[in-house]
Structure formats: structure tokens, C-alpha cells
C-alpha atoms as a PDB file:
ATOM      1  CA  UNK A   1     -61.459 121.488 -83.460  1.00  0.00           C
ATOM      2  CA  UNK A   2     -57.959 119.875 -83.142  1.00  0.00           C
ATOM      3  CA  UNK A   3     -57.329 121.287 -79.564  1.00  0.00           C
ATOM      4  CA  UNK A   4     -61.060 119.724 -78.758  1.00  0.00           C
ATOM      5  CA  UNK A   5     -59.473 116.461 -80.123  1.00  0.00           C
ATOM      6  CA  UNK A   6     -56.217 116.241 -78.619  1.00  0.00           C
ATOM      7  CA  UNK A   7     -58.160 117.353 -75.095  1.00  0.00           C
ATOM      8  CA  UNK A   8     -59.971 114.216 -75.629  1.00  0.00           C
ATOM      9  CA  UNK A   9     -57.590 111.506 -76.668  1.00  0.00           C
ATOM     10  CA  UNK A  10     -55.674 112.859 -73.193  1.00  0.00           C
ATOM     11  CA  UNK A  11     -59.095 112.152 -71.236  1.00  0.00           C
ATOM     12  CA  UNK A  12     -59.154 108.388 -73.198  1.00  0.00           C
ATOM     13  CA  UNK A  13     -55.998 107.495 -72.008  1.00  0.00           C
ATOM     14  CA  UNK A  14     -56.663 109.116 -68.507  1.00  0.00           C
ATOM     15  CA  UNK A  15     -59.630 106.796 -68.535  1.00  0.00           C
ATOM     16  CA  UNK A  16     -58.149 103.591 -69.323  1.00  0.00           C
ATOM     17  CA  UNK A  17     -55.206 104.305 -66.920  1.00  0.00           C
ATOM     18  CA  UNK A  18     -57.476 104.716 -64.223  1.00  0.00           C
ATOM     19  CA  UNK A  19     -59.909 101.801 -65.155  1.00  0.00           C
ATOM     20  CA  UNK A  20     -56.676  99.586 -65.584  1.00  0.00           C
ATOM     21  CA  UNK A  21     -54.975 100.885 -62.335  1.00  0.00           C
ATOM     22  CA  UNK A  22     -58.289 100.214 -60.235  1.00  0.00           C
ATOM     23  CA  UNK A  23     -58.384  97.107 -61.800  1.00  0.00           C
ATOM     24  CA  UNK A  24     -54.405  95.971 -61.033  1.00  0.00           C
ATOM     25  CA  UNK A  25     -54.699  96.946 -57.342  1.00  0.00           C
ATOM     26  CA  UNK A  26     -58.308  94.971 -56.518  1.00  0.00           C
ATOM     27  CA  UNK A  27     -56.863  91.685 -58.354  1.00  0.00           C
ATOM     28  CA  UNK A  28     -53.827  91.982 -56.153  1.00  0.00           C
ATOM     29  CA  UNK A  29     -55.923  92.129 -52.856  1.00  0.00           C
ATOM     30  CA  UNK A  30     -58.119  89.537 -54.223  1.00  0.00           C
ATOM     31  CA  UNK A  31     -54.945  87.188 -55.270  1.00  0.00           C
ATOM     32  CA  UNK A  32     -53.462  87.901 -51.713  1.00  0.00           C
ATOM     33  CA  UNK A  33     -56.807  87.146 -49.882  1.00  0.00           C
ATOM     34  CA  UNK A  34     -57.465  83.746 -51.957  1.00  0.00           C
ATOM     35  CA  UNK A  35     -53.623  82.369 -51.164  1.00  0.00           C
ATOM     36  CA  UNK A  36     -54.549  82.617 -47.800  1.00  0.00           C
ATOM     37  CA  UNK A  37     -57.605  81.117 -48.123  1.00  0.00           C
ATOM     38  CA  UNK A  38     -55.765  78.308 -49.784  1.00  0.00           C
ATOM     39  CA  UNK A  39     -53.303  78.237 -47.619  1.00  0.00           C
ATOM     40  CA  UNK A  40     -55.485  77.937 -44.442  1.00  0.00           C
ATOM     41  CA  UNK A  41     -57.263  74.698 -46.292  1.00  0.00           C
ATOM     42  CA  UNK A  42     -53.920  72.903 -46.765  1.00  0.00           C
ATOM     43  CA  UNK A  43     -53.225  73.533 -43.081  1.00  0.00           C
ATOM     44  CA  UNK A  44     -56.270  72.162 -41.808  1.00  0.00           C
ATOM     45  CA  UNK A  45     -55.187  69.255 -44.865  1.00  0.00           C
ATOM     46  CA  UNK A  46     -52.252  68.821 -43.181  1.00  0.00           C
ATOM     47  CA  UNK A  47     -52.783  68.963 -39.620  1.00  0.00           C
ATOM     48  CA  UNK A  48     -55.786  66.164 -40.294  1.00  0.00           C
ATOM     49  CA  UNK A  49     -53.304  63.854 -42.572  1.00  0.00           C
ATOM     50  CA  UNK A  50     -50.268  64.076 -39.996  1.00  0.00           C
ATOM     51  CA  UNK A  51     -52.827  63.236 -37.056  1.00  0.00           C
ATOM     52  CA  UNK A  52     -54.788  60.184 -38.616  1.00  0.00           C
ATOM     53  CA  UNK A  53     -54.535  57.873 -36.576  1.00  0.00           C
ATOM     54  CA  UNK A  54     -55.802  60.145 -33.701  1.00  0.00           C
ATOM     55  CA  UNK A  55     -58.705  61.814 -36.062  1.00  0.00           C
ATOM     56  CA  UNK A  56     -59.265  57.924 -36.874  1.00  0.00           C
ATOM     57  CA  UNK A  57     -59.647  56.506 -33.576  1.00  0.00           C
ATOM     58  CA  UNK A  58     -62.180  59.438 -32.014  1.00  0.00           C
ATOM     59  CA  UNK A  59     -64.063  59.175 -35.678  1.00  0.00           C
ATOM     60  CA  UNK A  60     -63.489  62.814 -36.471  1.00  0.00           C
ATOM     61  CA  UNK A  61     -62.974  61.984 -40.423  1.00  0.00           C
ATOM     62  CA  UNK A  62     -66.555  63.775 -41.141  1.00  0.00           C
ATOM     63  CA  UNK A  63     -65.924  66.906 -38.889  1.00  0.00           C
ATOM     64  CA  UNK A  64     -62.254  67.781 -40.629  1.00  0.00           C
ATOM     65  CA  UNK A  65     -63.719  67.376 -44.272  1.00  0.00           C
ATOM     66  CA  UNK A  66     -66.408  70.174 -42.701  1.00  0.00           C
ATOM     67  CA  UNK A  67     -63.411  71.916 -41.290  1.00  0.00           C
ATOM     68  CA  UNK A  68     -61.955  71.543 -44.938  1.00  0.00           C
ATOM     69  CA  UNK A  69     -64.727  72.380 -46.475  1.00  0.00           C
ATOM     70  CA  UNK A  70     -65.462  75.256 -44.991  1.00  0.00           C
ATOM     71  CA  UNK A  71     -62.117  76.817 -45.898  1.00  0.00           C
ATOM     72  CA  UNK A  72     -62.145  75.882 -49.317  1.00  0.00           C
ATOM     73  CA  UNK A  73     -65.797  77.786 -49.547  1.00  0.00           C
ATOM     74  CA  UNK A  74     -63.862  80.962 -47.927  1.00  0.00           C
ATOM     75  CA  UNK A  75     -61.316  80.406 -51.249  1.00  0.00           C
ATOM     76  CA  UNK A  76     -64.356  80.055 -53.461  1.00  0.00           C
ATOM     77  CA  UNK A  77     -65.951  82.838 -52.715  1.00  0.00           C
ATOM     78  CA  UNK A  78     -62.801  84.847 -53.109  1.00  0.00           C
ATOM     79  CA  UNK A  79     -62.073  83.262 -56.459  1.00  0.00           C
ATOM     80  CA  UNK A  80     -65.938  84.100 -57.488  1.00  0.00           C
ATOM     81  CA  UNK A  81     -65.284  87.506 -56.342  1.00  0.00           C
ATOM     82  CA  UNK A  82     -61.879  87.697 -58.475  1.00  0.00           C
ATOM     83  CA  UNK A  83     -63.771  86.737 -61.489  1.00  0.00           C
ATOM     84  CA  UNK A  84     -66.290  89.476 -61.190  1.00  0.00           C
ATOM     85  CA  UNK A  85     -63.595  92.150 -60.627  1.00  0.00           C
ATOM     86  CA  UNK A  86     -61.748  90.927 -63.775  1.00  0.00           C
ATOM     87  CA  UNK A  87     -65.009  90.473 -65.748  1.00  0.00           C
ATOM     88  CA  UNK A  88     -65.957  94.302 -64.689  1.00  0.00           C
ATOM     89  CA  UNK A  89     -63.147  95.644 -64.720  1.00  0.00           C
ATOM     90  CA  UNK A  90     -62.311  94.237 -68.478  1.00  0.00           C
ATOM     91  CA  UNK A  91     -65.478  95.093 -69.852  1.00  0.00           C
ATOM     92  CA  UNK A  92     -65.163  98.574 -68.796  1.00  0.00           C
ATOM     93  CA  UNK A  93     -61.639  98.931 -70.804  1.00  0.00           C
ATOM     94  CA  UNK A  94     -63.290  97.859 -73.317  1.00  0.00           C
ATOM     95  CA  UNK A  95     -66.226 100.034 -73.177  1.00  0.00           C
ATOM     96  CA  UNK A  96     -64.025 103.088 -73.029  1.00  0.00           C
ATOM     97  CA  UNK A  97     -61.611 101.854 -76.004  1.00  0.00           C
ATOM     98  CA  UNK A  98     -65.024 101.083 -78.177  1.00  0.00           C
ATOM     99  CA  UNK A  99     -66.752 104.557 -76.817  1.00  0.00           C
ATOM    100  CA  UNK A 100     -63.481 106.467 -78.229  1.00  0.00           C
ATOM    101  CA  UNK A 101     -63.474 104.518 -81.408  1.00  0.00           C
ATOM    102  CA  UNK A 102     -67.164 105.716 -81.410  1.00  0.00           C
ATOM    103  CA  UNK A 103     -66.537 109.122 -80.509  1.00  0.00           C
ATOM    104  CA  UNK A 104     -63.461 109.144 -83.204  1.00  0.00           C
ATOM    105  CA  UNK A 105     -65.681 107.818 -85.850  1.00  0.00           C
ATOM    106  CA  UNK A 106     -68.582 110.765 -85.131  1.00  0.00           C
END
């Protein structure tokens, strides 16, 4: 019975490596992918806000806040997506750390 429980405990912490690793490297992708997003928004910012006066003059003001806009939404989405990997990937930890408390406690 004690080999059965140490055999388990090893599987636990296999578990939450694993759920915990998965989680590490998605976030990172997901962190990388919405700085660029970000990044690509301020550029289109900037490249609007040095050239006024010619985005001014041709009345372009409402088709560089779509230009804008559309990167921020590209930014969003990533963000949103972010979320749901940390949400997930969180409440699957948990699952496993309440499951062994379970199993301990049976």
C-alpha cells in the first residue's frame, strides 16, 4: 500500500509539472504575439501623429483610427486568448492539486 502511494504522489507532481510547463510556454507565445500586436498599433500611432499635417490636409483622420483600430483588435484578441490559456491552464492545477487531496483523503 505504501509503494501504491509513493507511485502516486510521483504521478501528482508529474502532473502539475506538465500542466504548469504547458502552461509557461503558451503564455510566453501569447506575451510575445500581443507585444507585437502592440507594437504594430503604436507604429501606425506614430507614423499618423508625425504625418498630421499631411493625414490632415487629404482628410485621412477617419481611415488611420480604422488602421488603428484594427491593430489594437489583433492585440485584443491575443489578450482574450491569453486570458483563456491562464484561466485553463490555472484551473487545471488546481483540479489536479484538489483531485490528490481527494485521492489522499480516500
Amino acid at each position: 500500500l505504501m509503494r501504491s502511494s509513493a507511485a502516486s504522489d510521483v504521478y501528482k507532481r508529474q502532473a502539475l509539472a506538465i500542466a504548469g510547463g504547458l502552461m509557461m510556454v503558451f503564455l510566453a507565445s501569447m506575451t510575445t504575439a500581443g507585444q507585437k500586436a502592440y507594437a504594430s498599433a503604436g507604429a501606425v500611432a506614430l507614423e499618423a501623429i508625425s504625418g498630421i499635417r499631411t493625414v490632415a490636409a487629404f482628410g485621412g483622420e477617419r481611415r488611420e483610427a480604422v488602421r488603428y483600430e484594427k491593430h489594437l483588435a489583433r492585440a485584443r484578441a491575443t489578450g482574450v486568448r491569453k486570458g483563456v490559456v491562464t484561466g485553463t491552464g490555472f484551473g487545471v492545477t488546481m483540479m489536479l492539486i484538489f483531485l490528490s487531496y481527494a485521492l489522499a483523503l480516500w
